[in-house]
Protein backbone atom coordinates (compact mmCIF):
# COMPACT_ATOMS: atom_id res chain seq x y z
CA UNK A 1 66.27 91.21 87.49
CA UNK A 2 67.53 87.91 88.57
CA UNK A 3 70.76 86.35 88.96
CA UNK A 4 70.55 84.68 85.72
CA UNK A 5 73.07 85.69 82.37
CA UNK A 6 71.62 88.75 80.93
CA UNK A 7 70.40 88.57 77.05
CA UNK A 8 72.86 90.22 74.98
CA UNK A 9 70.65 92.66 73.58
CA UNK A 10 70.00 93.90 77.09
CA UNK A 11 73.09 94.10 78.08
CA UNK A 12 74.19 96.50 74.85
CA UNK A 13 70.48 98.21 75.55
CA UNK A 14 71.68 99.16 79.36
CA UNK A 15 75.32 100.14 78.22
CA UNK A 16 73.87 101.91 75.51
CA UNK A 17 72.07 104.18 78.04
CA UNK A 18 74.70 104.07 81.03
CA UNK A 19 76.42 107.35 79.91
CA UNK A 20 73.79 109.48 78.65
CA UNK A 21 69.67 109.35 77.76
CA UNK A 22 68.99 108.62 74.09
CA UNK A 23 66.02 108.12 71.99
CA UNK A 24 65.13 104.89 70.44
CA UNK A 25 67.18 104.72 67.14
CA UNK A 26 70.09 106.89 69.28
CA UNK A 27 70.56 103.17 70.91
CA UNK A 28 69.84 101.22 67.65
CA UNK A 29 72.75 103.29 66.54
CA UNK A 30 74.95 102.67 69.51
CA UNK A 31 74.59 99.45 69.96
CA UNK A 32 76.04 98.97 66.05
CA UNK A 33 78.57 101.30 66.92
CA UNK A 34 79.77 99.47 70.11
CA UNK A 35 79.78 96.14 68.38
CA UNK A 36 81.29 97.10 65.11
CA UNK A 37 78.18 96.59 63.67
CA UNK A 38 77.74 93.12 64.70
CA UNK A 39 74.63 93.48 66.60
CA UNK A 40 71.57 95.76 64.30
CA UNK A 41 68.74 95.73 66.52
CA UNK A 42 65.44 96.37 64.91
CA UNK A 43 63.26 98.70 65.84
CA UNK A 44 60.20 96.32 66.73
CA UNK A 45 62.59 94.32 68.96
CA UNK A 46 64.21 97.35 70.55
CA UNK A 47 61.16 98.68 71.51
CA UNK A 48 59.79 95.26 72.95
CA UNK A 49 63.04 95.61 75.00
CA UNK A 50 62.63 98.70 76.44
CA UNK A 51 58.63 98.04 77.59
CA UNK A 52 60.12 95.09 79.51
CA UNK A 53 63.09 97.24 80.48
CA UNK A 54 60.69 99.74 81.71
CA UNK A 55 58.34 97.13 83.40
CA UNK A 56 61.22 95.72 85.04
CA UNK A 57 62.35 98.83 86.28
CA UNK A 58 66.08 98.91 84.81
CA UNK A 59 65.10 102.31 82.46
CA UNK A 60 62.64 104.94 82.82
CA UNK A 61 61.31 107.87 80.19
CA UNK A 62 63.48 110.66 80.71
CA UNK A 63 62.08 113.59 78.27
CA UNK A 64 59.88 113.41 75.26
CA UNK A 65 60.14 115.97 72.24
CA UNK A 66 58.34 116.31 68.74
CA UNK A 67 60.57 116.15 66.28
CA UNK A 68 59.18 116.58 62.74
CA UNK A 69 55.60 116.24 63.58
CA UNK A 70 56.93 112.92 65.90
CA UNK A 71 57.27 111.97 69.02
CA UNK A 72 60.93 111.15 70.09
CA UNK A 73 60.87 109.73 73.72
CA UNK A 74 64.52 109.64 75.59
CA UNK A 75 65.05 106.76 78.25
CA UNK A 76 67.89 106.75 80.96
CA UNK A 77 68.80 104.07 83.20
CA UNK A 78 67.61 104.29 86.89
CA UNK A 79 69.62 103.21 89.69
CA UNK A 80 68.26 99.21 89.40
CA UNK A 81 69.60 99.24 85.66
CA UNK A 82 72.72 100.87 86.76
CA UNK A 83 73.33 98.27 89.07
CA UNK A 84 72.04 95.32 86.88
CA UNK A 85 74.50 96.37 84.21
CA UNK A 86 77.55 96.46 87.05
CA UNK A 87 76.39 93.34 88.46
CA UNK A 88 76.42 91.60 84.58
CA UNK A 89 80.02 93.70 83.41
CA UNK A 90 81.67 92.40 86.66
CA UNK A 91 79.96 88.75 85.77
CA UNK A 92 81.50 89.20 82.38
CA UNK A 93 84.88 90.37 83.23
CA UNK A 94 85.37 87.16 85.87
CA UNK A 95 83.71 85.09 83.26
CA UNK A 96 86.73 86.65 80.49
CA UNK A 97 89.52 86.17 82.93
CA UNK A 98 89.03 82.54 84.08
CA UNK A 99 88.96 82.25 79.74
CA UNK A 100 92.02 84.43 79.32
CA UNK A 101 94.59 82.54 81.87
CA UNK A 102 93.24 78.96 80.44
CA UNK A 103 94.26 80.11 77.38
CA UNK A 104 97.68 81.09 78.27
CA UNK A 105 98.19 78.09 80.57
CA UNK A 106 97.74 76.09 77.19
CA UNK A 107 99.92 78.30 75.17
CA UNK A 108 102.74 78.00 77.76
CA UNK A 109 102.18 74.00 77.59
CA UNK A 110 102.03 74.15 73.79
CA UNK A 111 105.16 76.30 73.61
CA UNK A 112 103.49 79.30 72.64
CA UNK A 113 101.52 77.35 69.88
CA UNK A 114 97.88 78.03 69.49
CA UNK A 115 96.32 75.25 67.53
C-alpha cells in the first residue's frame, strides 16, 4: 500500500475485518452497520475489493465452509492490513483534529455562532 488516502470502501473493508474473520456478506453487513447504513457495498464490488485486498497482501483466506450446498470463504487481515488500517485511522484522526480546533477557533471568534 502506498502513502496515498485510502478509498473509503477499503478502509470500512479493513475495519470490517480488524476484530474478527467474516465471510463476504458478514462485511457487506458490517460495513452498513458501522456507517448507519450509509455505505451498502455490493457484492460484485466487495468482492473486486477483496481480490485486490488479497493481491495486495492487506487480507488473506482464513477458513472456507459449505454452507447450504455453498461455499462461504472467511478472510482476516494479516499483519500488512493491520498496519495499513493504523497507519490510515491515525491519518484520519490528525486529519479530524486539525478540522475540529479550526472549527472552534471560528466559533470562539463568532461568539459561539456557527453560521
Amino acid at each position: 500500500m502506498t502513502d496515498t488516502p485510502m478509498r473509503e470502501p477499503t478502509f470500512l473493508v479493513l475495519t470490517a475485518l480488524a476484530e474478527e474473520s467474516r465471510h463476504g456478506y458478514a462485511v457487506i453487513e458490517d460495513v452498513a452497520a458501522m456507517t448507519g447504513g450509509r455505505v451498502r457495498l455490493r457484492a460484485g464490488t466487495l468482492y473486486a475489493a477483496l481480490d485486490r485486498l488479497r493481491t495486495e497482501g492487506l487480507i488473506e483466506v482464513d477458513r472456507e465452509e459449505v454452507v447450504q450446498s455453498r461455499l462461504r470463504r472467511y478472510y482476516r487481515l494479516t499483519g500488512a492490513g493491520e498496519q495499513s488500517l493504523a497507519t490510515e485511522t491515525a491519518r484520519l484522526r490528525a486529519q479530524a483534529t486539525i478540522a475540529e480546533r479550526r472549527l472552534q477557533g471560528r466559533r470562539a471568534r463568532l461568539g459561539g455562532a456557527t453560521t
